[in-house]
N, C-alpha and C. Protein backbone atom coordinates (compact mmCIF):
# COMPACT_ATOMS: atom_id res chain seq x y z
N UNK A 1 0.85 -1.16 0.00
CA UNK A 1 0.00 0.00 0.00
C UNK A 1 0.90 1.23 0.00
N UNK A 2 0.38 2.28 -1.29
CA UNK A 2 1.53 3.50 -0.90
C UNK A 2 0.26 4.23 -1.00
N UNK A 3 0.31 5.51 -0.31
CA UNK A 3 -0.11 6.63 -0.18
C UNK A 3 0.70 7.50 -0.53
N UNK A 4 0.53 8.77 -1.51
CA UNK A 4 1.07 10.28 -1.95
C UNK A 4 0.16 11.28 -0.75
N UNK A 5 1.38 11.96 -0.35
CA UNK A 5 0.53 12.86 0.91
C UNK A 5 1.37 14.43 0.29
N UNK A 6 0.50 15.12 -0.35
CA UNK A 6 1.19 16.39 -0.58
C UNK A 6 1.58 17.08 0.57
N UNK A 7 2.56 18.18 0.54
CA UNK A 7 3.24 18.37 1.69
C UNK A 7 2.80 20.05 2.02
N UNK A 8 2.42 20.53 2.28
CA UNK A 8 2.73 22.06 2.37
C UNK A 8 4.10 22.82 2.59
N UNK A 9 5.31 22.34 3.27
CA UNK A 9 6.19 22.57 4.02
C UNK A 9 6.84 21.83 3.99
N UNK A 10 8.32 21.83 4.58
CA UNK A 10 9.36 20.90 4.90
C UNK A 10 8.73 20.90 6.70
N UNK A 11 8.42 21.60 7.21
CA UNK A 11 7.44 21.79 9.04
C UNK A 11 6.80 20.52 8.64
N UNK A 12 5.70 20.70 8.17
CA UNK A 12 4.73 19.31 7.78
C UNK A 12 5.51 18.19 7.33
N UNK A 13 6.37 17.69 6.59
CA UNK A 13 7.10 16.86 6.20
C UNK A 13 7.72 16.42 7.96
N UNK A 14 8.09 17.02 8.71
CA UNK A 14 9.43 17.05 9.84
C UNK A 14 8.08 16.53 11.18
N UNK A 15 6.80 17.20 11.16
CA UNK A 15 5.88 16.79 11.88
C UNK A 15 5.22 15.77 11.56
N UNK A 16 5.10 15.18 10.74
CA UNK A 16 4.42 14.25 9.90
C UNK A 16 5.47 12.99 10.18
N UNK A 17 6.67 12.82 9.78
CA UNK A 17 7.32 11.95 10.50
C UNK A 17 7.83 11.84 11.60
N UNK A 18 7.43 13.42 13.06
CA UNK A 18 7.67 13.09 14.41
C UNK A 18 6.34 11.94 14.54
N UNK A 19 4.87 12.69 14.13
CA UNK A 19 3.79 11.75 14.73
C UNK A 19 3.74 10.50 14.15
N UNK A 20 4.65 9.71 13.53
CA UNK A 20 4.49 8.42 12.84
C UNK A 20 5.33 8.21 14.22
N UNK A 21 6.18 8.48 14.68
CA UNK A 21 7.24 8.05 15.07
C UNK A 21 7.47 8.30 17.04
N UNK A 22 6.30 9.17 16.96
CA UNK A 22 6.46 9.58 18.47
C UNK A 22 4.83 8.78 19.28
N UNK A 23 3.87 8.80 18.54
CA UNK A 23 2.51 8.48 18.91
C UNK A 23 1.89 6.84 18.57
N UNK A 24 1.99 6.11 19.36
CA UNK A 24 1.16 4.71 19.61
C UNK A 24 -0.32 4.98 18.26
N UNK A 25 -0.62 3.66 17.55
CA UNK A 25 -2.23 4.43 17.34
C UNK A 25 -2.79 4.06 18.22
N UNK A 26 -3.64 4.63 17.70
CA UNK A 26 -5.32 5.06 19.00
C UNK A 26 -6.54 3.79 18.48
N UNK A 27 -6.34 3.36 17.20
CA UNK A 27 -7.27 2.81 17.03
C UNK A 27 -6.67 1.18 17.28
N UNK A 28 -7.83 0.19 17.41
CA UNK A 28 -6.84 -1.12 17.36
C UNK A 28 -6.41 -1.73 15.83
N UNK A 29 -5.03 -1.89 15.69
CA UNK A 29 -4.81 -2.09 14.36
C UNK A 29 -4.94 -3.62 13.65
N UNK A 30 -5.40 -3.50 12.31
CA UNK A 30 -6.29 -3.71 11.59
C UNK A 30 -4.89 -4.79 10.65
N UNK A 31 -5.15 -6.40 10.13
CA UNK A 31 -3.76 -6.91 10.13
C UNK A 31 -4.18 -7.18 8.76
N UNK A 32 -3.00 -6.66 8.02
CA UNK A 32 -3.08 -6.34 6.53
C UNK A 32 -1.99 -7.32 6.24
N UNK A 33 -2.27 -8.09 4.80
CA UNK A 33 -1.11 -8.79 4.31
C UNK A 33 0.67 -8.74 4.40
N UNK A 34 0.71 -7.01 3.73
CA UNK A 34 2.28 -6.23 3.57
C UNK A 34 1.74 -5.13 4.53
N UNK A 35 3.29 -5.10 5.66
CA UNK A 35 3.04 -3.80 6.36
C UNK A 35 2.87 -2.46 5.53
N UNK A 36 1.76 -1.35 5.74
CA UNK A 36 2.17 -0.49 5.49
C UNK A 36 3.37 0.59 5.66
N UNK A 37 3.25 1.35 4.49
CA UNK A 37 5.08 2.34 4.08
C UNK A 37 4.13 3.43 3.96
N UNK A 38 4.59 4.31 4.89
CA UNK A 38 4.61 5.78 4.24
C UNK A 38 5.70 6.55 3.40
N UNK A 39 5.30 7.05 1.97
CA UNK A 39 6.34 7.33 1.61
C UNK A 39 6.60 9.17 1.46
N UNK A 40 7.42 9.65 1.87
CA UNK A 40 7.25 10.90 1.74
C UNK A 40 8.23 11.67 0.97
N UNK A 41 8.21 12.19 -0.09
CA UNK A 41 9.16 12.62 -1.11
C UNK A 41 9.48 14.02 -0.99
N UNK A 42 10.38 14.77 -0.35
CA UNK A 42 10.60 15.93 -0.29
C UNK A 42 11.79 16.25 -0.84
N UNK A 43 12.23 17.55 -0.26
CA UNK A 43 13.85 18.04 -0.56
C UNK A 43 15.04 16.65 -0.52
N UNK A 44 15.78 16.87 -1.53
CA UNK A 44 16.69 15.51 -1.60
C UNK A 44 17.76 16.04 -0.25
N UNK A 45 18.37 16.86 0.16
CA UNK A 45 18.90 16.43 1.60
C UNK A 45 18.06 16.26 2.72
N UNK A 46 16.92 16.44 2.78
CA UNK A 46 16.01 15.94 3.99
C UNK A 46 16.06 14.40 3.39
N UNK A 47 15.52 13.57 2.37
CA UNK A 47 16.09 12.46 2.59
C UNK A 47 17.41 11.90 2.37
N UNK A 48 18.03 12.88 2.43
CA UNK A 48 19.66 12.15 2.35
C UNK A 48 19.84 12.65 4.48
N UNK A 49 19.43 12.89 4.68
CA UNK A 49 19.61 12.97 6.65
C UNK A 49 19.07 12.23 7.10
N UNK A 50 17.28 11.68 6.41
CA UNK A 50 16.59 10.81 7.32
C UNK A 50 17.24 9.80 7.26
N UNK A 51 17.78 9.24 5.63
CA UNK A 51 18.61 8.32 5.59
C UNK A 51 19.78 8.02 6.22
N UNK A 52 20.29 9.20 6.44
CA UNK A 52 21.68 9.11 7.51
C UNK A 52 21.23 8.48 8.80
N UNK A 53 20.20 9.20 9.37
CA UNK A 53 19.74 8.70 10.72
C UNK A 53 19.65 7.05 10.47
N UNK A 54 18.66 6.81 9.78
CA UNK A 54 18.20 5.26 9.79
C UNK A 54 20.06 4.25 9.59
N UNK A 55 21.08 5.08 9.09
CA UNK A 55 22.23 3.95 8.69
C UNK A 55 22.27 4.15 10.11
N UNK A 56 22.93 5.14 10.68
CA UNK A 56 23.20 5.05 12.16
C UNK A 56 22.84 4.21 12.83
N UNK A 57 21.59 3.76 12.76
CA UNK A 57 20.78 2.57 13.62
C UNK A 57 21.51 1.13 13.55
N UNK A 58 21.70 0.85 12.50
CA UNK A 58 22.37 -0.10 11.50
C UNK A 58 23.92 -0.52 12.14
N UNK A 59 24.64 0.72 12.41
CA UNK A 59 25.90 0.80 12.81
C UNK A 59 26.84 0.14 14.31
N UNK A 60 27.73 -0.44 13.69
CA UNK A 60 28.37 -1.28 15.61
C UNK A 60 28.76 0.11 16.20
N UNK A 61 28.72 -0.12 17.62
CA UNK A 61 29.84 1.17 18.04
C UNK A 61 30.78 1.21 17.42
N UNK A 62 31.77 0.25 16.87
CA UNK A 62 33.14 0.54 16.17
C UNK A 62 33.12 1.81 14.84
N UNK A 63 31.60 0.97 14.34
CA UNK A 63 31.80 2.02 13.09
C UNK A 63 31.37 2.99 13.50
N UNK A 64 29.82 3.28 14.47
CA UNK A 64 29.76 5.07 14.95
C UNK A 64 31.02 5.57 15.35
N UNK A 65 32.35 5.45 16.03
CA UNK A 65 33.25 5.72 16.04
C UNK A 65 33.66 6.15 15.17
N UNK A 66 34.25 5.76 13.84
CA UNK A 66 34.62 5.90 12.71
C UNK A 66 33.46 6.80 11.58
N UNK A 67 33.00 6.13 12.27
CA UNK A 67 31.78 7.99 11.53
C UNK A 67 31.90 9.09 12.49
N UNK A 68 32.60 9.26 13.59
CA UNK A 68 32.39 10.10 14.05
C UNK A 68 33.80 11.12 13.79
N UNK A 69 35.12 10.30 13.66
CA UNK A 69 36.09 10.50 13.51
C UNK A 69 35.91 11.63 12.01
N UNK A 70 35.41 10.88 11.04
CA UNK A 70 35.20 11.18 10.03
C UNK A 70 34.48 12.65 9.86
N UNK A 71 33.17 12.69 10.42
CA UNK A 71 32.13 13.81 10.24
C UNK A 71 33.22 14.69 11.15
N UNK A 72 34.14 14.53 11.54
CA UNK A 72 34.72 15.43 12.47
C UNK A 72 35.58 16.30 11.64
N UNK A 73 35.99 15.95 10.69
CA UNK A 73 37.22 16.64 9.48
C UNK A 73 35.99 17.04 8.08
N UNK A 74 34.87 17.23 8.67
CA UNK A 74 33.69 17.90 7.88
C UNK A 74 33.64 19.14 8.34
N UNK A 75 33.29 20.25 7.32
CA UNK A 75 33.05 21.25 7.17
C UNK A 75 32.05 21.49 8.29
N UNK A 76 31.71 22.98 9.31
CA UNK A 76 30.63 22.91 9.91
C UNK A 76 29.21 23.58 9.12
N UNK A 77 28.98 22.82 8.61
CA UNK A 77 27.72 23.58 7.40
C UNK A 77 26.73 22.93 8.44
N UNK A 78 25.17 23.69 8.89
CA UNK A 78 24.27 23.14 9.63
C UNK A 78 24.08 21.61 8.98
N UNK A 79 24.18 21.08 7.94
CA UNK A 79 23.44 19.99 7.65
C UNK A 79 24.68 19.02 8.00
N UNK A 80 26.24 19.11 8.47
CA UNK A 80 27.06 18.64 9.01
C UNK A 80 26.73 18.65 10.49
N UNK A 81 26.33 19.98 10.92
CA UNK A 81 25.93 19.64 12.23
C UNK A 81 24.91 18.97 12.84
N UNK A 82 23.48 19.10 11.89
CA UNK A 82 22.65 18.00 11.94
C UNK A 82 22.88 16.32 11.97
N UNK A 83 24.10 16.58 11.32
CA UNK A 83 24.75 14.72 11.30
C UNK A 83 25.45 14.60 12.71
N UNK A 84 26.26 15.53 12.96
CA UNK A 84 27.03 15.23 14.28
C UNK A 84 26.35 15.06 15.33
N UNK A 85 24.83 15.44 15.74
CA UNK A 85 23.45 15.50 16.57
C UNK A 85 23.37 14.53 16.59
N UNK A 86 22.91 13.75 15.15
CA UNK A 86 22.70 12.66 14.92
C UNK A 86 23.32 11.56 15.85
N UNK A 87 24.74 11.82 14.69
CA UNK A 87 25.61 10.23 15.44
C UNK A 87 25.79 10.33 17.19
N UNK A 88 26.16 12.14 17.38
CA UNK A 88 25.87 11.67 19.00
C UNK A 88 24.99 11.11 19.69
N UNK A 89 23.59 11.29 19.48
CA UNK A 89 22.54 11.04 19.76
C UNK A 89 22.87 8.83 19.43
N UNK A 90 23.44 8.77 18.86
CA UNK A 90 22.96 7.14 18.08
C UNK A 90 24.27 6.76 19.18
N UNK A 91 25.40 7.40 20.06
CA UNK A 91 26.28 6.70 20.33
C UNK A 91 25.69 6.26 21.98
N UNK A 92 25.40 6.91 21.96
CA UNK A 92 24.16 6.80 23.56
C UNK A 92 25.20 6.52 25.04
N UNK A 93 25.67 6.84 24.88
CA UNK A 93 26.85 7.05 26.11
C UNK A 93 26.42 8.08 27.12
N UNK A 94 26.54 8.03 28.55
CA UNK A 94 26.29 9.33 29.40
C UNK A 94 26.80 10.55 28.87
N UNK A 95 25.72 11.14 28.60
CA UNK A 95 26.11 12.53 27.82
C UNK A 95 25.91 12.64 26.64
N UNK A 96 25.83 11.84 25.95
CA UNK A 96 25.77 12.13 24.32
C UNK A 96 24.49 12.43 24.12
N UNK A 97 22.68 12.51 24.40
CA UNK A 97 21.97 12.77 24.19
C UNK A 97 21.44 14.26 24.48
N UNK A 98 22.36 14.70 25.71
CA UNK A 98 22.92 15.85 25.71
C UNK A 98 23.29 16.74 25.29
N UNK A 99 24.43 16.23 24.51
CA UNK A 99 25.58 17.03 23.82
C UNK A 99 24.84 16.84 22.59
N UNK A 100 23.71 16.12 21.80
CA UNK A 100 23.10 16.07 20.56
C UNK A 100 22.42 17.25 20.30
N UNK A 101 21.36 17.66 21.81
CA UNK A 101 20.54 18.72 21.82
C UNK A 101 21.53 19.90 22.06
N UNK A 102 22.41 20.03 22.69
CA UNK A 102 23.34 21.51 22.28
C UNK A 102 23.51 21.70 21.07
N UNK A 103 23.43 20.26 20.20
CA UNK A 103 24.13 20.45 18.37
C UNK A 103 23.19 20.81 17.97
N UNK A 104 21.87 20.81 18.77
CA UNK A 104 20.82 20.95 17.75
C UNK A 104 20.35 22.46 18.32
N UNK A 105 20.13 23.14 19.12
CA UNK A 105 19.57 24.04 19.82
C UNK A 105 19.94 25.41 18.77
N UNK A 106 20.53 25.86 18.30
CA UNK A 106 20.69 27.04 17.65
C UNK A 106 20.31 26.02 15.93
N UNK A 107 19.93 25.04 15.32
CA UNK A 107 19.72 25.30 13.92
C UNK A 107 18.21 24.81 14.19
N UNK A 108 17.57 24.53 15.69
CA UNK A 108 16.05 24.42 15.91
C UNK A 108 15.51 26.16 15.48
N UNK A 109 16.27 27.29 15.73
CA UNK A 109 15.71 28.72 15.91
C UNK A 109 16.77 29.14 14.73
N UNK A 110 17.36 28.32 13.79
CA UNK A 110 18.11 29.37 12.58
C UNK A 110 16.94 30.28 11.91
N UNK A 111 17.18 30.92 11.00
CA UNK A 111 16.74 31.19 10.18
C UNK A 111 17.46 31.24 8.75
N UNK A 112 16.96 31.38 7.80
CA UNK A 112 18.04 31.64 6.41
C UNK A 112 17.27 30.40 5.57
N UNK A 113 18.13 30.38 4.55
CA UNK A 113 17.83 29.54 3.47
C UNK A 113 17.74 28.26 3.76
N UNK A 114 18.76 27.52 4.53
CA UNK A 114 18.48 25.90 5.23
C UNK A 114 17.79 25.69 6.59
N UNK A 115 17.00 27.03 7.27
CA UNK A 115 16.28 26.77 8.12
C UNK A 115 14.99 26.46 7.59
N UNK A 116 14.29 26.44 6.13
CA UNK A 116 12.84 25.78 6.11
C UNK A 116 13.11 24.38 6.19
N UNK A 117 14.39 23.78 5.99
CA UNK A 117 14.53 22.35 5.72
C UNK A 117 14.92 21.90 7.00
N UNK A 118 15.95 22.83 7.71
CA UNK A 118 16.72 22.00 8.79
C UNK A 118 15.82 22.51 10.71
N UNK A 119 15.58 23.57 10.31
CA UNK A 119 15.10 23.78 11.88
C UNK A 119 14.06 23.08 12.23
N UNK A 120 12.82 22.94 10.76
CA UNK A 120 11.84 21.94 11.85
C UNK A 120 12.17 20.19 12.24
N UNK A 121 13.17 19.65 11.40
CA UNK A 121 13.88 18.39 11.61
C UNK A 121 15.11 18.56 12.78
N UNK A 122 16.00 20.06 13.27
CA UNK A 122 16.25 19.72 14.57
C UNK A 122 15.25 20.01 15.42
N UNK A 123 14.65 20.82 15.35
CA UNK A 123 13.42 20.67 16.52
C UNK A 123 12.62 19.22 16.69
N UNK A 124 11.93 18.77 15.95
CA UNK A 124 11.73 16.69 15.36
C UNK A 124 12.87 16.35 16.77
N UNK A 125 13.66 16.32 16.03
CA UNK A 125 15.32 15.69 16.69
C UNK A 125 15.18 15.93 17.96
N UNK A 126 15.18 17.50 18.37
CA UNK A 126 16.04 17.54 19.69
C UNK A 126 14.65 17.23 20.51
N UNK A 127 12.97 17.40 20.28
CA UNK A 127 12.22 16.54 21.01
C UNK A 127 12.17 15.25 21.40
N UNK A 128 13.00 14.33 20.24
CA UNK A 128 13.06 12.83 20.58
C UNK A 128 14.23 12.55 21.71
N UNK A 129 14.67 13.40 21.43
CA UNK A 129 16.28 12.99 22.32
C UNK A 129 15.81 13.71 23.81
N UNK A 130 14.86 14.52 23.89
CA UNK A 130 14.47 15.11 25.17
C UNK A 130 13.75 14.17 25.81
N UNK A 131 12.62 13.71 25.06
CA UNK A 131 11.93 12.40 25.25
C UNK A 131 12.51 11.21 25.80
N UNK A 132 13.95 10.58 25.28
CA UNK A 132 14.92 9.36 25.35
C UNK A 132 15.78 9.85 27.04
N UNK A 133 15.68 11.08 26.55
CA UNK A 133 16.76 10.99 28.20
C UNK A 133 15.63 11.39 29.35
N UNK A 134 14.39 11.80 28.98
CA UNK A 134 13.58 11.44 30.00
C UNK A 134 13.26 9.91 30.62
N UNK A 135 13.22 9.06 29.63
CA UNK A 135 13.70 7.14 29.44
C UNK A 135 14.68 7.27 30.04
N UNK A 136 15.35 7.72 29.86
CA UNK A 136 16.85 7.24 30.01
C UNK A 136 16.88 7.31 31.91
N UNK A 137 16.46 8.42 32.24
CA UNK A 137 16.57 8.90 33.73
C UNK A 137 15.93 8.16 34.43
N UNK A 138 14.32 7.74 33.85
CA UNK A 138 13.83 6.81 34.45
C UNK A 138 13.88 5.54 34.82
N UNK A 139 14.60 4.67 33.20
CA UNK A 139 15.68 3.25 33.86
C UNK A 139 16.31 3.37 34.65
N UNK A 140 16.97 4.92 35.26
CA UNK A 140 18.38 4.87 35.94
C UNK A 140 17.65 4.81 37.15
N UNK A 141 16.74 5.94 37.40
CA UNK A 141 16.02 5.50 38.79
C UNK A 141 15.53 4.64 38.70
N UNK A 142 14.75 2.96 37.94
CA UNK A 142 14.49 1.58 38.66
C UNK A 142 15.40 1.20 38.88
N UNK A 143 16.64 1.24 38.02
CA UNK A 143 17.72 0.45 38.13
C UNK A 143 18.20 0.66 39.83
N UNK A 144 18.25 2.18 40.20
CA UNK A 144 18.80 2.43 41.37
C UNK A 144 18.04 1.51 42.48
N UNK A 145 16.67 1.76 42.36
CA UNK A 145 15.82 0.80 43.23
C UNK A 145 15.74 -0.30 43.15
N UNK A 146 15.86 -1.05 41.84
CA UNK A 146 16.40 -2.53 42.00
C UNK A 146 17.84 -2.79 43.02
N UNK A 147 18.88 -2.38 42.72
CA UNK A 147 20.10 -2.34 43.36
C UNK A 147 19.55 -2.37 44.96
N UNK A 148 18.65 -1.06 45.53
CA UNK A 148 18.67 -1.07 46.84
C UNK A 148 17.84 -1.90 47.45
N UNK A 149 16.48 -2.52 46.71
CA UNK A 149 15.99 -3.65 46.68
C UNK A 149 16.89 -5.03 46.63
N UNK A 150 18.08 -5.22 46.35
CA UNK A 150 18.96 -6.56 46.25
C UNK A 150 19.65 -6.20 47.54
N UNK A 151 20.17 -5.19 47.45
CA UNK A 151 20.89 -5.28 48.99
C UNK A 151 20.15 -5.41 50.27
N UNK A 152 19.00 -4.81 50.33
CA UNK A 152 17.71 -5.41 51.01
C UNK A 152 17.40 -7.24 51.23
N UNK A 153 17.61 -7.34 50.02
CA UNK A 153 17.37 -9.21 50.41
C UNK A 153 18.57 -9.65 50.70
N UNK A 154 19.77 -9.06 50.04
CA UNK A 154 20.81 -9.82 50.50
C UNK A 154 20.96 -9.67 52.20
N UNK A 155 20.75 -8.21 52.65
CA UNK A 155 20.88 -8.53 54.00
C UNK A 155 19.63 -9.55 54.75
N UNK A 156 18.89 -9.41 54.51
CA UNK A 156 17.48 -9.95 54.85
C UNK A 156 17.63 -11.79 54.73
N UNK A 157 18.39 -12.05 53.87
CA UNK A 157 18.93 -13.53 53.44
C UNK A 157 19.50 -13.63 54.82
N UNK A 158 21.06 -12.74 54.71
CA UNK A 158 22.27 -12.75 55.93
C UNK A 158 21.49 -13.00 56.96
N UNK A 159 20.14 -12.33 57.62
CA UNK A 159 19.87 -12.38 58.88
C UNK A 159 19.49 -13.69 59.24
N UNK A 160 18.44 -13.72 57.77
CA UNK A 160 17.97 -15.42 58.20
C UNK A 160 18.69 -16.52 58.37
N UNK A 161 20.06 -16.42 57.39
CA UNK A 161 20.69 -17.53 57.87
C UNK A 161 21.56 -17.44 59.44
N UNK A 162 21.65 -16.10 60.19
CA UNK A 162 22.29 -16.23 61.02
C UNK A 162 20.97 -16.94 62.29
N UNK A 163 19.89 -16.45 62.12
CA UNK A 163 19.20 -17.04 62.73
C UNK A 163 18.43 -18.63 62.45
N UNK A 164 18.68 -19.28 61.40
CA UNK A 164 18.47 -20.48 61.19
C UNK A 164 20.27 -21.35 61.73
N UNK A 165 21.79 -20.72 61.71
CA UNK A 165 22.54 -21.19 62.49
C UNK A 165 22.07 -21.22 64.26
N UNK A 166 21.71 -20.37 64.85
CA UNK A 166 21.17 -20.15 65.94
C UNK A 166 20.23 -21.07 66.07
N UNK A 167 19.14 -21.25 65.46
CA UNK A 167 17.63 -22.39 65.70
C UNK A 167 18.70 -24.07 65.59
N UNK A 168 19.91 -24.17 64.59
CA UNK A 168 20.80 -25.33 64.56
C UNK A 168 21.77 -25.76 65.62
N UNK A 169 22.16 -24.53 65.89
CA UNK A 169 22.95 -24.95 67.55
C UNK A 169 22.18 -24.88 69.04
N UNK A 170 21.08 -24.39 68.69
CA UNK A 170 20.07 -25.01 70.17
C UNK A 170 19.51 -26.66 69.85
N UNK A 171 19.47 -26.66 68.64
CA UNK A 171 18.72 -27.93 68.28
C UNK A 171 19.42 -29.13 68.63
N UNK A 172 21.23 -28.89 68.93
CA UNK A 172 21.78 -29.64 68.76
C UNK A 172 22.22 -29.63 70.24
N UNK A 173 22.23 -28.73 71.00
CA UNK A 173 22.54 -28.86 72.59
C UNK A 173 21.98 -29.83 73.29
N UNK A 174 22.13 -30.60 74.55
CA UNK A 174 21.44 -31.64 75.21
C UNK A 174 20.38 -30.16 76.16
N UNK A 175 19.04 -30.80 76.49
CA UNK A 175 17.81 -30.14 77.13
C UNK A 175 19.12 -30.11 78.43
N UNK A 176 18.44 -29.17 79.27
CA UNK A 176 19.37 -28.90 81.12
C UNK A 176 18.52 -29.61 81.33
N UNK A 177 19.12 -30.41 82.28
CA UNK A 177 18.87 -31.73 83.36
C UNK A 177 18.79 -32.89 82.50
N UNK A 178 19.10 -32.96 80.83
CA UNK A 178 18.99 -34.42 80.09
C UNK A 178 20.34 -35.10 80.68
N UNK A 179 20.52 -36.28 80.43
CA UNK A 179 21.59 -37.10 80.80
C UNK A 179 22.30 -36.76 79.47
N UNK A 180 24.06 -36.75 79.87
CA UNK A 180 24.74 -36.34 78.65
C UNK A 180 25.48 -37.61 78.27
């Protein structure tokens, strides 16, 4: 199934694939032979970035490394810095989702000739990555409470076994006044 969705905007193009991509549907879905594709045909570097994003996904840490090395001896043209957002964002290390939205924060409010294409796709961007490290904070706090939850049983284990040694060495004493 393809659908043609005329675009008004590169905004509409950049919103149009946050809500594919940020929103659950609402309705219960409906099981079709071939998944549906949305296809959306705009400016050829908006899909030469979405495409960048999607290789990223694709990529070992070794090679985001080596893309990163690389985009690094790149010119800083916004649509270079849109990539460097990117791969930080894809290397997911403490801090890098971070340091994605600083890359992105001044070409979300550019203006000029590559802000109809690029500001509403870092704004797209730097909402998902605001979104992810809101995730992100929240694994860290279960994780923390799992941890203090284990040390909890582990001591809670410790006690019981010191008191099941205790219930073993009365058990094993002769009664006062038994014959020994």
């Amino acid at each position: 199934m393809m659908t043609r969705i005329p675009l008004a905007g590169m905004a509409a193009c950049a919103l149009l694939l946050g809500a594919c991509a940020a929103k659950p549907p609402t309705q219960t879905p409906v099981l079709v032979q071939t998944p549906p594709r949305v296809v959306v045909v705009a400016d050829p570097q908006l899909a030469e970035l979405l495409a960048y994003q999607g290789a990223l996904r694709l990529m070992t840490p070794s090679e985001l490394v080596k893309a990163q090395l690389d985009l690094a001896k790149a010119d800083h043209a916004p649509h270079n810095t849109l990539r460097r957002a990117m791969l930080q964002a894809a290397l997911r290390g403490p801090g890098d989702l971070a340091r994605a939205q600083a890359l992105l924060e001044p070409l979300a409010t550019a203006t000029g000739k590559d802000a109809q294409l690029l500001a509403p796709l870092a704004q797209l961007l730097g909402s998902q990555y605001a979104e992810l490290r809101r995730q992100d904070e929240g694994i860290d706090k279960l994780n923390t409470q799992l941890r203090d939850a284990q040390r909890r049983i582990d001591q809670l284990n410790e006690k019981l076994e010191a008191l099941k040694n205790i219930e073993r060495s009365l058990s094993v004493r002769p009664a006062a006044g038994a014959p020994k």
